[in-house]
N, C-alpha and C. Protein backbone atom coordinates (compact mmCIF):
# COMPACT_ATOMS: atom_id res chain seq x y z
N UNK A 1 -104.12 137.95 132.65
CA UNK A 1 -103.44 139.10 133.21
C UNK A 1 -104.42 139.96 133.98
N UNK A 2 -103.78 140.67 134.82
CA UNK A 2 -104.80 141.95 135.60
C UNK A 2 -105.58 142.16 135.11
N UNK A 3 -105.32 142.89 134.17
CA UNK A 3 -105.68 143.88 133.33
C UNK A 3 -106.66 143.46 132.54
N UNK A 4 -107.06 142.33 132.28
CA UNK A 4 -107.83 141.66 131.21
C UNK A 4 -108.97 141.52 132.51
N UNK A 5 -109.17 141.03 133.63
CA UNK A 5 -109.75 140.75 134.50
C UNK A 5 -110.34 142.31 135.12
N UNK A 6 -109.76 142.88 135.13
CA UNK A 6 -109.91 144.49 135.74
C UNK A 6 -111.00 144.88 134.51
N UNK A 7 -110.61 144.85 133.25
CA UNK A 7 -111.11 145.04 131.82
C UNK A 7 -112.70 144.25 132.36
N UNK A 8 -112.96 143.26 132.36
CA UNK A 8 -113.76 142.73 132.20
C UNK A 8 -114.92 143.05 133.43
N UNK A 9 -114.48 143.10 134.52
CA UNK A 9 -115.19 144.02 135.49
C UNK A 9 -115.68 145.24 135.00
N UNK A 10 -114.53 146.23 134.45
CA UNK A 10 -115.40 147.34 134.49
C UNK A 10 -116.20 147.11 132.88
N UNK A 11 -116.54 146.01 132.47
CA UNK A 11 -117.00 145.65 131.57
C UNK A 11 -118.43 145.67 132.22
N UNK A 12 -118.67 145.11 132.74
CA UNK A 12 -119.71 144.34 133.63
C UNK A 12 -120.32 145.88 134.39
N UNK A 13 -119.70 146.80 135.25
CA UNK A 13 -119.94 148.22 135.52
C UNK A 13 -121.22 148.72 134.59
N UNK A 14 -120.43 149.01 133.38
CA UNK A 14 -120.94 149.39 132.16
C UNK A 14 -122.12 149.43 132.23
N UNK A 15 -122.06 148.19 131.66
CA UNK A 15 -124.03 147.67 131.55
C UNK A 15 -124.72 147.25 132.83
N UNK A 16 -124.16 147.51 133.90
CA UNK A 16 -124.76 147.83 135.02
C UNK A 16 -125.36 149.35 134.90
N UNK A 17 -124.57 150.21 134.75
CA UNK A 17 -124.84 151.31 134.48
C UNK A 17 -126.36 151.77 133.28
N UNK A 18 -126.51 150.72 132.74
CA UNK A 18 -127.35 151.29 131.89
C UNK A 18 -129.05 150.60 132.30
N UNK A 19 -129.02 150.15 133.51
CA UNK A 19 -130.46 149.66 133.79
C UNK A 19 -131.17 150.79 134.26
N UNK A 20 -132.15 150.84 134.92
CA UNK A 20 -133.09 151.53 135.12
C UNK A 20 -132.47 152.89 136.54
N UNK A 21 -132.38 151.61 137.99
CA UNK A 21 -131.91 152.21 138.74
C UNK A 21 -130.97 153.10 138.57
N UNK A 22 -129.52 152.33 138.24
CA UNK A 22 -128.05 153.33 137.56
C UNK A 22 -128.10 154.57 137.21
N UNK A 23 -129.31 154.17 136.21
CA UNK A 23 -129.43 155.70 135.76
C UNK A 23 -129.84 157.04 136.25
N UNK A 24 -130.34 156.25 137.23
CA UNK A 24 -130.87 157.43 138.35
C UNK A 24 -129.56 157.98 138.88
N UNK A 25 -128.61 157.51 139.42
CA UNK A 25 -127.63 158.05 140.17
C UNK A 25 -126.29 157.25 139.59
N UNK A 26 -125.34 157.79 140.01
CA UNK A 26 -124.01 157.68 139.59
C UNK A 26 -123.44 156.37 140.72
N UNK A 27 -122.89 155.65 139.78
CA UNK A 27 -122.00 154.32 140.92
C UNK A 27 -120.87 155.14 140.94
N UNK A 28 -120.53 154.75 142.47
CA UNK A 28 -119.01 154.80 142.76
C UNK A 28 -118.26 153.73 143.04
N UNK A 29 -116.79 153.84 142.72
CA UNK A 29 -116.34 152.09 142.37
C UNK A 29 -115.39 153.10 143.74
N UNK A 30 -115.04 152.02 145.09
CA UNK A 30 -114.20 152.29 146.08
C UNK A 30 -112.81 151.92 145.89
N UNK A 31 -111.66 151.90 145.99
CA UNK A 31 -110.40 151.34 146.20
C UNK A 31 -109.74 150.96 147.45
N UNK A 32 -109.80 150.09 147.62
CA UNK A 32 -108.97 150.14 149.28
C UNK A 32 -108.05 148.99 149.03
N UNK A 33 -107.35 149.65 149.39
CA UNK A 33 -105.49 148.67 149.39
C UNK A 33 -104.23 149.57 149.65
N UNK A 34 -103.55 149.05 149.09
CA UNK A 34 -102.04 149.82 149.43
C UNK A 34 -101.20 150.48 148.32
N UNK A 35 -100.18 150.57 147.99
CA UNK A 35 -98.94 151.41 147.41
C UNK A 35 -99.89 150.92 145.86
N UNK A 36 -100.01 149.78 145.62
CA UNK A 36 -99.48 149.47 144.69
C UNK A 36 -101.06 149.73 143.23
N UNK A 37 -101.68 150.71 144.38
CA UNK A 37 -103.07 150.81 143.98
C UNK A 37 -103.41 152.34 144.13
N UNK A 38 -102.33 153.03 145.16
CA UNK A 38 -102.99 153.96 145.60
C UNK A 38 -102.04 155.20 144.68
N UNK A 39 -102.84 156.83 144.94
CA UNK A 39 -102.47 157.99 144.27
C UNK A 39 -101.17 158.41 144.95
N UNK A 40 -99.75 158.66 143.56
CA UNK A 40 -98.62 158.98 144.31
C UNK A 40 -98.85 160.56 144.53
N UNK A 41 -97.76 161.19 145.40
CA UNK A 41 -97.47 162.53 145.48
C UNK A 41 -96.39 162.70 143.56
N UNK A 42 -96.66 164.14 143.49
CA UNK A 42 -95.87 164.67 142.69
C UNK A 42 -94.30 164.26 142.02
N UNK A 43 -94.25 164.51 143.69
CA UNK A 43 -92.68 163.90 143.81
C UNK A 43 -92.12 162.52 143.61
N UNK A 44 -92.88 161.98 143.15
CA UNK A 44 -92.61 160.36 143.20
C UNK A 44 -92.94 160.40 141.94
N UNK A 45 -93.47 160.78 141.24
CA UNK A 45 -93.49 160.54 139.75
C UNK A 45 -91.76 160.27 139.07
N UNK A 46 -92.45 159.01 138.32
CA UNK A 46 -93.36 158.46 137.48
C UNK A 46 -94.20 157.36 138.10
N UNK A 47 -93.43 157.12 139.19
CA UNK A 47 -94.57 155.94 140.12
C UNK A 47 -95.82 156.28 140.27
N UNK A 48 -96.92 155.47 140.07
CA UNK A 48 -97.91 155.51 139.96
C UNK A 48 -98.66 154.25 140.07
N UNK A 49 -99.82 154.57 141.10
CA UNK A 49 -100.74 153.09 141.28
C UNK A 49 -101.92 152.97 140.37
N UNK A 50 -102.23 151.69 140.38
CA UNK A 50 -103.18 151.41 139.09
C UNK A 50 -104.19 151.84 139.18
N UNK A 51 -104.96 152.50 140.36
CA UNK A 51 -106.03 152.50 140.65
C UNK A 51 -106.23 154.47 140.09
N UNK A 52 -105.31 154.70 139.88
CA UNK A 52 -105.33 156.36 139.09
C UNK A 52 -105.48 156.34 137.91
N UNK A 53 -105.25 155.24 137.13
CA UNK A 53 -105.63 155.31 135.30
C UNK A 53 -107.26 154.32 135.25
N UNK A 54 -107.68 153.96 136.48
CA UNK A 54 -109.52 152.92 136.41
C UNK A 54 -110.27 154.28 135.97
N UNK A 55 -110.58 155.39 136.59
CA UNK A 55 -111.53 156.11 135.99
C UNK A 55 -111.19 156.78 134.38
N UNK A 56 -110.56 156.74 134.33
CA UNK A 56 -110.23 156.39 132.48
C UNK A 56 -111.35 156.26 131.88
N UNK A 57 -111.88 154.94 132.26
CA UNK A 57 -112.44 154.24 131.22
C UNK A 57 -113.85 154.35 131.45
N UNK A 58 -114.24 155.79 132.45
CA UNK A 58 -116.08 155.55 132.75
C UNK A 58 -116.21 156.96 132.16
N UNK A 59 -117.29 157.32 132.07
CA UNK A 59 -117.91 158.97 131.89
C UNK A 59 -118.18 159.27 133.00
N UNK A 60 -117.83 160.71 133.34
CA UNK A 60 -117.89 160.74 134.57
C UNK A 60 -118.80 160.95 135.51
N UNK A 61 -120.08 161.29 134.67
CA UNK A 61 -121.65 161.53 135.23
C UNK A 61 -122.27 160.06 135.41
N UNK A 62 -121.26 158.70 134.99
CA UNK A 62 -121.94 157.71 135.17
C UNK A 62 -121.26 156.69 136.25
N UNK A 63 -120.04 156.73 136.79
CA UNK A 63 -119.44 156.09 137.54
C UNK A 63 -118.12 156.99 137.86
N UNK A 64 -118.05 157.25 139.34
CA UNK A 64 -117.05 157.90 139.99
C UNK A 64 -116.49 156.56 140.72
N UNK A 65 -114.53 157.21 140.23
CA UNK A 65 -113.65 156.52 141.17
C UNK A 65 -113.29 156.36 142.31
N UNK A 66 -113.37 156.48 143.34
CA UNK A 66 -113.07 157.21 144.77
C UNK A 66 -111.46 156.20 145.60
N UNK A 67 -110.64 156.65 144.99
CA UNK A 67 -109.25 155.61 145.80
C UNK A 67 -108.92 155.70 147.12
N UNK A 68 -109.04 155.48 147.77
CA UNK A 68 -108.68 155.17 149.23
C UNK A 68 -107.59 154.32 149.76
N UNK A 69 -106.83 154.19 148.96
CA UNK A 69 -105.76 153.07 148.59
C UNK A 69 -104.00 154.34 149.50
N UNK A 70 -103.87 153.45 150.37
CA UNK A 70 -103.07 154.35 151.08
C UNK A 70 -101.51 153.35 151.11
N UNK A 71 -100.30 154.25 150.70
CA UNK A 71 -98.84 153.37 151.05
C UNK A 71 -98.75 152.60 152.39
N UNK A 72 -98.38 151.41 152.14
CA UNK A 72 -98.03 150.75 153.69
C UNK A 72 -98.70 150.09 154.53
N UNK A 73 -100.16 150.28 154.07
CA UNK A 73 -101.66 149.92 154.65
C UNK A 73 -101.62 148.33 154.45
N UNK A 74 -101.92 147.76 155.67
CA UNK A 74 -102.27 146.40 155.30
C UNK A 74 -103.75 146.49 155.69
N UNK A 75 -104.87 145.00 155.57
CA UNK A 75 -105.87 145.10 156.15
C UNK A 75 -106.06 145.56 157.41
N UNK A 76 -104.89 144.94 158.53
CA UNK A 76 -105.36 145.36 160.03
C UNK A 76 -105.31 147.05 160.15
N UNK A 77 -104.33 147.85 159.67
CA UNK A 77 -104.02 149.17 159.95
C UNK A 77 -104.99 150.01 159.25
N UNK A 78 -105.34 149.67 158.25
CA UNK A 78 -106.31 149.95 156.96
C UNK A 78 -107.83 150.21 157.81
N UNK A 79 -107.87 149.21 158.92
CA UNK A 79 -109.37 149.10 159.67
C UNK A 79 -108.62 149.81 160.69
N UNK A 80 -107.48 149.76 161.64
CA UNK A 80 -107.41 150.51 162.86
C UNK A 80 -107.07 151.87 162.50
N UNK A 81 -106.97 152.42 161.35
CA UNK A 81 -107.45 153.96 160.94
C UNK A 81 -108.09 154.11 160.77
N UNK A 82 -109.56 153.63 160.86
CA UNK A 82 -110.65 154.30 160.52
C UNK A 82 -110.65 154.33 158.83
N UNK A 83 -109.86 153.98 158.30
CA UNK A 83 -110.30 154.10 156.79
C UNK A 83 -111.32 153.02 155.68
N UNK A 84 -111.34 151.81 156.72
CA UNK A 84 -112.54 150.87 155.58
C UNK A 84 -113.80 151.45 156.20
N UNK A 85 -114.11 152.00 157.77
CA UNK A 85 -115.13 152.40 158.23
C UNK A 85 -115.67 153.66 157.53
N UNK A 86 -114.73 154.63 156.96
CA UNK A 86 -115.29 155.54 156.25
C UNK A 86 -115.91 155.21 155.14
N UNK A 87 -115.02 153.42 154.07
CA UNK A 87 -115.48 153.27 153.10
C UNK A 87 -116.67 153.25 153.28
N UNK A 88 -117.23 152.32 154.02
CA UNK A 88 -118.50 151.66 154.36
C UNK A 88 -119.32 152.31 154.61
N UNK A 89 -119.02 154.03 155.81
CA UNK A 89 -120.37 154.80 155.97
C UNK A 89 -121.03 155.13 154.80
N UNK A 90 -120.00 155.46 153.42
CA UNK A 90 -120.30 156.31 152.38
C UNK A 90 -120.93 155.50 151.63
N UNK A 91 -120.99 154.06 151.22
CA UNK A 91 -121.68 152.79 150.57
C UNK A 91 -123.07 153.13 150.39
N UNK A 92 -123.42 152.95 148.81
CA UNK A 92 -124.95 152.89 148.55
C UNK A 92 -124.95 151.62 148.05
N UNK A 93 -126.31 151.30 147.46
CA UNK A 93 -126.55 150.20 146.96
C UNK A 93 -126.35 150.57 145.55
N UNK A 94 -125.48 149.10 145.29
CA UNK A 94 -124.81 148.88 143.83
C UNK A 94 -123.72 149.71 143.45
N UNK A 95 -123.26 150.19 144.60
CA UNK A 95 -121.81 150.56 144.46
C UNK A 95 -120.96 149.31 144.32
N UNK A 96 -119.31 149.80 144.36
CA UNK A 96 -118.50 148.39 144.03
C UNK A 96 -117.31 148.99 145.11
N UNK A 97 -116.97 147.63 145.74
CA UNK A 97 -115.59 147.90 146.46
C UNK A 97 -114.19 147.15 146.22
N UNK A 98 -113.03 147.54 145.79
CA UNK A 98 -112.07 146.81 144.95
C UNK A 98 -111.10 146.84 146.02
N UNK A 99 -111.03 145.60 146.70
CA UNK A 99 -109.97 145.20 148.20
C UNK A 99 -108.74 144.47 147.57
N UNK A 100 -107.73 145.06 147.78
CA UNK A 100 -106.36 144.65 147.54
C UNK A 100 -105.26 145.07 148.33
N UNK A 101 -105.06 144.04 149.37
CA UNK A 101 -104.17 143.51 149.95
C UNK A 101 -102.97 142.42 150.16
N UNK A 102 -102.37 142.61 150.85
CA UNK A 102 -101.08 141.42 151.00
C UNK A 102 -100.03 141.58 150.63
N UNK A 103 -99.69 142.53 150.23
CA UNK A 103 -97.85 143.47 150.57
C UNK A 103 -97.58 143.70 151.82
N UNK A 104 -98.54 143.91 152.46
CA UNK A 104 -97.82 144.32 154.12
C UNK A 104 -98.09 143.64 154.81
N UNK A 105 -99.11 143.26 154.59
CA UNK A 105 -100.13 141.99 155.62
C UNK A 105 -99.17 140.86 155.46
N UNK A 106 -98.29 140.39 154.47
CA UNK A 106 -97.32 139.49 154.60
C UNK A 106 -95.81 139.64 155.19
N UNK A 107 -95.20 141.21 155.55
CA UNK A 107 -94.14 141.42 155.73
C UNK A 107 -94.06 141.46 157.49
N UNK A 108 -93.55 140.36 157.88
CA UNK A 108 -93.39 139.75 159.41
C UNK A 108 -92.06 141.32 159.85
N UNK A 109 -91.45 141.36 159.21
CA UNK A 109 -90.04 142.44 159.58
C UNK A 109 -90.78 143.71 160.32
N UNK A 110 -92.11 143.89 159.40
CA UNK A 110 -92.24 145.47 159.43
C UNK A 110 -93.98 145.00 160.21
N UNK A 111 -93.30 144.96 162.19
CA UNK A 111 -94.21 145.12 163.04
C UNK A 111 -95.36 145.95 162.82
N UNK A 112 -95.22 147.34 162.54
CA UNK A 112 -96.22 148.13 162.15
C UNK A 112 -97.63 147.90 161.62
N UNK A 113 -97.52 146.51 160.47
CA UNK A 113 -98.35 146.45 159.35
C UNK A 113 -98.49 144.77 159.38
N UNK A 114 -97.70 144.54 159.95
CA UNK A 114 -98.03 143.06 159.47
C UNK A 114 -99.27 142.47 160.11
N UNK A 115 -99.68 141.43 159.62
CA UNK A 115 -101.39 140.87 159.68
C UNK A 115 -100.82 139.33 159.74
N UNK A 116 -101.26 138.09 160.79
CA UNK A 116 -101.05 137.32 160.55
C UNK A 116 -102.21 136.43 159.69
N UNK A 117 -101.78 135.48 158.67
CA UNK A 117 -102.16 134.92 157.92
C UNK A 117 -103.96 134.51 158.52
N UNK A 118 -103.98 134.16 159.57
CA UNK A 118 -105.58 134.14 160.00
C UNK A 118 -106.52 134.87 160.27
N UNK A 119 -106.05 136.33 160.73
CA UNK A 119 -106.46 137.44 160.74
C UNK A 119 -106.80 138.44 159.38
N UNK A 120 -105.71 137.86 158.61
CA UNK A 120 -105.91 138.66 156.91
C UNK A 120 -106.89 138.30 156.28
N UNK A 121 -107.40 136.60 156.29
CA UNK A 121 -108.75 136.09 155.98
C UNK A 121 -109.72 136.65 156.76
N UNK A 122 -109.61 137.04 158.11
CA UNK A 122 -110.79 137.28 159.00
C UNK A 122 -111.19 138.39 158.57
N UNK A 123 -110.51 139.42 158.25
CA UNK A 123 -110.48 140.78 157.30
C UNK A 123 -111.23 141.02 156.17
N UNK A 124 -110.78 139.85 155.70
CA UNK A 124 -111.25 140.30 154.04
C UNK A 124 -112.81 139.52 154.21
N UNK A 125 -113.01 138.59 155.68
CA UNK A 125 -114.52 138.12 155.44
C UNK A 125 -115.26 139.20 155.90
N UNK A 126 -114.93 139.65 156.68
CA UNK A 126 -115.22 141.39 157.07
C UNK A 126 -115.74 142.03 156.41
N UNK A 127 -114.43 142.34 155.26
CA UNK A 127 -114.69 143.46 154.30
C UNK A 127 -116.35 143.18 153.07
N UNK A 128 -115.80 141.64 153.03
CA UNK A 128 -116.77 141.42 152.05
C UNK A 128 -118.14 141.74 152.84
N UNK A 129 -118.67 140.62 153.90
CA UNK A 129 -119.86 141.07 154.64
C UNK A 129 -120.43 142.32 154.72
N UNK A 130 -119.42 143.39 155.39
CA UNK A 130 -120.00 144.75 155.66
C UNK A 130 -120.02 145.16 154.19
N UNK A 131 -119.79 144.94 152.93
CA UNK A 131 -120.08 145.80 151.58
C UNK A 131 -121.39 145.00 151.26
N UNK A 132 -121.64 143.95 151.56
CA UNK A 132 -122.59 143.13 150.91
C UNK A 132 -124.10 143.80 152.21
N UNK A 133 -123.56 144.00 153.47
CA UNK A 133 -124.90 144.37 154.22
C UNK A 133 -125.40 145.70 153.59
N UNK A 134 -124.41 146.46 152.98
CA UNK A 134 -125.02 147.70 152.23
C UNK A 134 -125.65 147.19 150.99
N UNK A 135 -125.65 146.23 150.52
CA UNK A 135 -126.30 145.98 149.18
C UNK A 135 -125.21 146.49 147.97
N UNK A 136 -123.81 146.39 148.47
CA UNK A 136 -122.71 146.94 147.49
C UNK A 136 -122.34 145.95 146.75
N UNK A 137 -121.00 146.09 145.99
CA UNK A 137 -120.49 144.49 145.64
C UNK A 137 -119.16 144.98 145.60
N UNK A 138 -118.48 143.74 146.52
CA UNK A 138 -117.08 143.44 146.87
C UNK A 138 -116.35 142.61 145.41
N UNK A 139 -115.47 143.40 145.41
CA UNK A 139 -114.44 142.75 144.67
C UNK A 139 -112.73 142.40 145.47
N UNK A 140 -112.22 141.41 145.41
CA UNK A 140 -111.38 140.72 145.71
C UNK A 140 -110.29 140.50 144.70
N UNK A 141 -108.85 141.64 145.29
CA UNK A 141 -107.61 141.52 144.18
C UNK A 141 -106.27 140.56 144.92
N UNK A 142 -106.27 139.65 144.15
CA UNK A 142 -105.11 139.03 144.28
C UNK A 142 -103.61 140.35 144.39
N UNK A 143 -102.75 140.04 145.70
CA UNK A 143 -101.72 141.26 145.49
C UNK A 143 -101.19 141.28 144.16
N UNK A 144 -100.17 143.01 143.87
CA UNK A 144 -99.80 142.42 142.86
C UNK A 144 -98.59 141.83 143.06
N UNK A 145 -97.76 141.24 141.87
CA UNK A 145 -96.42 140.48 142.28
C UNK A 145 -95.79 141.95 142.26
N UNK A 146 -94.91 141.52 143.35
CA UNK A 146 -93.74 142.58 143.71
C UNK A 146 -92.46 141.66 142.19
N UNK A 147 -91.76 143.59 142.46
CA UNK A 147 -90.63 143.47 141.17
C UNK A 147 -89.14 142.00 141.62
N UNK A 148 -89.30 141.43 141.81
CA UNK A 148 -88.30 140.60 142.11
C UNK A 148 -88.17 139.02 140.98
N UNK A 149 -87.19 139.48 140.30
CA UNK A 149 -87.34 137.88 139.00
C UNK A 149 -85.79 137.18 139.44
N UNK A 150 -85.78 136.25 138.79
CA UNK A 150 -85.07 135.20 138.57
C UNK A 150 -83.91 135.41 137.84
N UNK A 151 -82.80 135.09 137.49
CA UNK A 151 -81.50 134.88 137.09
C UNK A 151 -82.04 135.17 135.41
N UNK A 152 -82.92 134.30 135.47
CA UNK A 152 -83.51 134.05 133.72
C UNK A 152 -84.50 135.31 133.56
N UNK A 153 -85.15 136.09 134.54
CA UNK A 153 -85.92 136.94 134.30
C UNK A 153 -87.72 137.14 134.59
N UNK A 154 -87.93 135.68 135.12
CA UNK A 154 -88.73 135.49 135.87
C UNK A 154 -89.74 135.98 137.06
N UNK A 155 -90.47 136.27 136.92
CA UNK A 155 -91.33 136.61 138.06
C UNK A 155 -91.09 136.01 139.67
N UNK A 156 -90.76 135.88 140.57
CA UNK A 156 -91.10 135.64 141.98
C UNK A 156 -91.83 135.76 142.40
N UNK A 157 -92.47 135.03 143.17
CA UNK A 157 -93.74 135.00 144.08
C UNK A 157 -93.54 135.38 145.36
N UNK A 158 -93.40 136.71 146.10
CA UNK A 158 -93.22 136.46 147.36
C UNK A 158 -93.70 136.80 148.42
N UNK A 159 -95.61 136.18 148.46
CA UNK A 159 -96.38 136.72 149.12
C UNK A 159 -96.88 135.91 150.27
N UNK A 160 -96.27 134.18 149.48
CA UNK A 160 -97.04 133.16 150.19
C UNK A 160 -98.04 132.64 150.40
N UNK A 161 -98.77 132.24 151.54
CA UNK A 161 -100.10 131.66 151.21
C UNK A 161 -101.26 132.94 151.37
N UNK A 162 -100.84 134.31 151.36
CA UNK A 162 -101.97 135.50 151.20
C UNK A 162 -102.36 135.66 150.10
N UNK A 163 -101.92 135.22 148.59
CA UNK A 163 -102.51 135.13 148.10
C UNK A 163 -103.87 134.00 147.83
N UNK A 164 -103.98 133.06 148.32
CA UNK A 164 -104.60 131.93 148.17
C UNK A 164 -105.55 132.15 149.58
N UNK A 165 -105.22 133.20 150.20
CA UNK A 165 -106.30 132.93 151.45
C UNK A 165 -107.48 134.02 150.73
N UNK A 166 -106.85 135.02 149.80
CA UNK A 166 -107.99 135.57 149.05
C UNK A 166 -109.01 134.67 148.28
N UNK A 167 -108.37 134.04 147.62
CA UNK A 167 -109.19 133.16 146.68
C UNK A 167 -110.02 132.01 147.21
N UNK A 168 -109.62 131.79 148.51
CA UNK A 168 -110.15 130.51 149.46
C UNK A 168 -111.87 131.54 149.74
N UNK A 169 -111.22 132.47 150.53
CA UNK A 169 -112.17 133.72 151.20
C UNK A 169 -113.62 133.89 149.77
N UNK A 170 -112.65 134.18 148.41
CA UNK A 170 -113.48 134.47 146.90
C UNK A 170 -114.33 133.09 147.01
N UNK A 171 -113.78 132.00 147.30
CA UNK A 171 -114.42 130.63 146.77
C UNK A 171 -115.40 130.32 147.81
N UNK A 172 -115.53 130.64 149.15
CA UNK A 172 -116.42 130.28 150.37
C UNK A 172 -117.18 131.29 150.65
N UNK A 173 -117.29 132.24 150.14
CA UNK A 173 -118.20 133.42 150.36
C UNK A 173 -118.84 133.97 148.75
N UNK A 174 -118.45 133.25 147.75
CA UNK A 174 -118.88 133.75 146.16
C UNK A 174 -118.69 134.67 145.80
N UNK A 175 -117.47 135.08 146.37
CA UNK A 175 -116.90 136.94 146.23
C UNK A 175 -116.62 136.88 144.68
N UNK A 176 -116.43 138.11 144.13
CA UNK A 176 -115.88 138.46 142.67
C UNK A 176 -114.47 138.73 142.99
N UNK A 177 -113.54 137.31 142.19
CA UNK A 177 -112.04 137.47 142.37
C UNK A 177 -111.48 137.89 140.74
N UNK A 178 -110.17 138.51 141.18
CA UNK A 178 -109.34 138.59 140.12
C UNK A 178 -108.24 137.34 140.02
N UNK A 179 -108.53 136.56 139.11
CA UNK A 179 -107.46 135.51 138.97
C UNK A 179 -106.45 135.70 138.00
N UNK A 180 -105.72 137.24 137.76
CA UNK A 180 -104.57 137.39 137.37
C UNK A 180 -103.08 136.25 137.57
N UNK A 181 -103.12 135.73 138.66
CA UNK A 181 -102.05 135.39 139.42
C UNK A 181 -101.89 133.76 138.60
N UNK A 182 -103.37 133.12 138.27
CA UNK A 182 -103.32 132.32 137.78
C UNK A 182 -103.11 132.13 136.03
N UNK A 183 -102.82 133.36 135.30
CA UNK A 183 -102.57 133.48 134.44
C UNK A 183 -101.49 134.42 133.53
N UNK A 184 -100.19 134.50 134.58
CA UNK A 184 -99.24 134.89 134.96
C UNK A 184 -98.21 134.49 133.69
N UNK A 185 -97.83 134.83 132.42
CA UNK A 185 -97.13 134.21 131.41
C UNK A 185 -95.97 134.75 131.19
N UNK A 186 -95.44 134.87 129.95
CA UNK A 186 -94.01 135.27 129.67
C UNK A 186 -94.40 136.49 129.26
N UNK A 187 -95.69 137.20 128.59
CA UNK A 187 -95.52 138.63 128.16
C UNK A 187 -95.65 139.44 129.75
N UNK A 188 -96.56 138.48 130.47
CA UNK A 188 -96.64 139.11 131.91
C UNK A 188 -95.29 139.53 132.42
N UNK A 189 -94.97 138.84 132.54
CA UNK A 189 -93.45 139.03 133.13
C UNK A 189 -92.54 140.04 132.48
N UNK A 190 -92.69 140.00 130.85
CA UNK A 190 -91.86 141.05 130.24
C UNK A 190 -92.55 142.57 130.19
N UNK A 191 -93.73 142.62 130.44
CA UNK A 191 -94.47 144.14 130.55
C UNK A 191 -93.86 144.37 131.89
N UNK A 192 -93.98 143.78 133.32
CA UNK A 192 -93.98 144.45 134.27
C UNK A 192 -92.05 144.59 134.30
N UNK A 193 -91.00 143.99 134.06
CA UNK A 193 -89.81 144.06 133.76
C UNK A 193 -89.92 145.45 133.21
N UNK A 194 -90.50 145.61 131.92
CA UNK A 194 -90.09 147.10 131.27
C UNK A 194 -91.13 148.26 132.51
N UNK A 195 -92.01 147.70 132.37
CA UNK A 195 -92.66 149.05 133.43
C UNK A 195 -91.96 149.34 134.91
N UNK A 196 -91.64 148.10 135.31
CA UNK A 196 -90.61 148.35 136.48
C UNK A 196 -89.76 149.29 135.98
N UNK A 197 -88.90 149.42 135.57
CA UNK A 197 -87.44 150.14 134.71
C UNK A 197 -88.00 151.67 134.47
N UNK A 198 -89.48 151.77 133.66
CA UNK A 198 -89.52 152.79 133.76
C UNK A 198 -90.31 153.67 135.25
N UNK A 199 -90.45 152.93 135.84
CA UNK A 199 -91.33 153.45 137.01
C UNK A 199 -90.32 153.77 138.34
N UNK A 200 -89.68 152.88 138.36
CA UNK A 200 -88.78 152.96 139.36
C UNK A 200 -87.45 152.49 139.29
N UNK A 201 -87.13 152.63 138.03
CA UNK A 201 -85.57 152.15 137.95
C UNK A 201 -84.71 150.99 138.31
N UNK A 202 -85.58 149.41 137.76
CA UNK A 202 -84.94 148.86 138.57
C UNK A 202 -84.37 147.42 137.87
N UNK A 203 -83.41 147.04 137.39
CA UNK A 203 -83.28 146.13 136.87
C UNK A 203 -83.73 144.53 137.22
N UNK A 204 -83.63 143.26 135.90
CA UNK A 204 -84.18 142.00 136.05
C UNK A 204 -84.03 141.96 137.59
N UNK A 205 -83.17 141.95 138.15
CA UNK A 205 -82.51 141.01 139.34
C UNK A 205 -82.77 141.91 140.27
N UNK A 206 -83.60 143.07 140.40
CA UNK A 206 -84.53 144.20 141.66
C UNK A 206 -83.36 145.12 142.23
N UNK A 207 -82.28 145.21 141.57
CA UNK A 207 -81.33 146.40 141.66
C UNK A 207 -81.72 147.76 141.24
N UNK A 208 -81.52 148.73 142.28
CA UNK A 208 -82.06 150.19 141.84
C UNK A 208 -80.46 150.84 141.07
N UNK A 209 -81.60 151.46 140.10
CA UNK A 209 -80.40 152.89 139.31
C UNK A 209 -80.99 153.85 138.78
């Protein structure tokens, strides 16, 4: 699951944190992605992206969160705002950058945002390179699954081959991936069912109430 993988990263943070350098200065862990990561307004509560409960789990004199995780953002729009360029000016060495994309970068309907499938890899080799020329470290998130299940209650997949161009990108460049996607089970499916419901109201079959 995510979460076990997310867990185990900022596992790894940790005792990064406790070497010599670290201790000199504070890591900042970056966020860049979309909705499903990023800080809601008020008004949208109870919705909430994951990337608002990660600093949780650090002290805060030893690792700052910094989310940059914006609604609607795919990789291409994400770079033609100026927003991975800001990530990158601000990059020290042994910082961490947590890239999660492919909700929009896959949606062909919505001209605005969409990224075609060769360009979304060209992106994320991008992203990784320019964090790695700072001496940072890139992390690579599989999207998450959008709320859409099956008759029986099932998860749907409906991202296509963007997820797998991450992991291609993770496997040819030695990036740090999250392989949630590959360990996708029946409690998986029944946590995000109930958290759907309470987050946004929406039953098995992706009906709002």
């Amino acid at each position: 699951m995510r979460i076990r993988a997310i867990l185990f990263i900022i596992l790894s943070i940790l005792i990064a944190t406790q070497n010599g350098e670290a201790q000199r200065r504070t890591i900042t862990i970056f966020l860049a992605g979309d909705s499903t990561m990023a800080q809601k307004l008020p008004e949208k509560r109870p919705e909430t992206g994951w990337g608002e409960m990660l600093g949780k789990f650090f002290e805060d004199d030893k690792v700052i969160v910094d989310n940059r995780a914006q609604n609607g953002r795919s990789t291409r729009t994400f770079i033609s705002e100026n927003r991975w360029q800001a990530i990158v000016n601000q990059l020290n060495k042994g910082d961490y950058v947590f890239i999660q994309f492919g909700h929009n970068d896959e949606s062909k309907e919505k001209v605005d945002r969409y990224t075609p499938p060769d360009d979304y890899r060209n992106n994320l080799i991008r992203f990784v390179a320019e964090v790695r020329a700072k001496e940072a470290i890139p992390v690579l998130l599989t999207p998450v699954m959008r709320r859409r299940f099956d008759e029986d209650g099932h998860l749907q997949d409906t991202h296509g081959e963007y997820p797998n161009l991450v992991r291609g990108v993770a496997t040819q460049y030695h990036g740090c991936l999250d392989k949630s996607r590959e360990r996708m089970n029946v409690t998986t499916c029944l946590i995000g069912f109930m958290c759907s419901r309470r987050t946004r109201g929406a039953d098995a079959h992706g009906k709002q109430f």
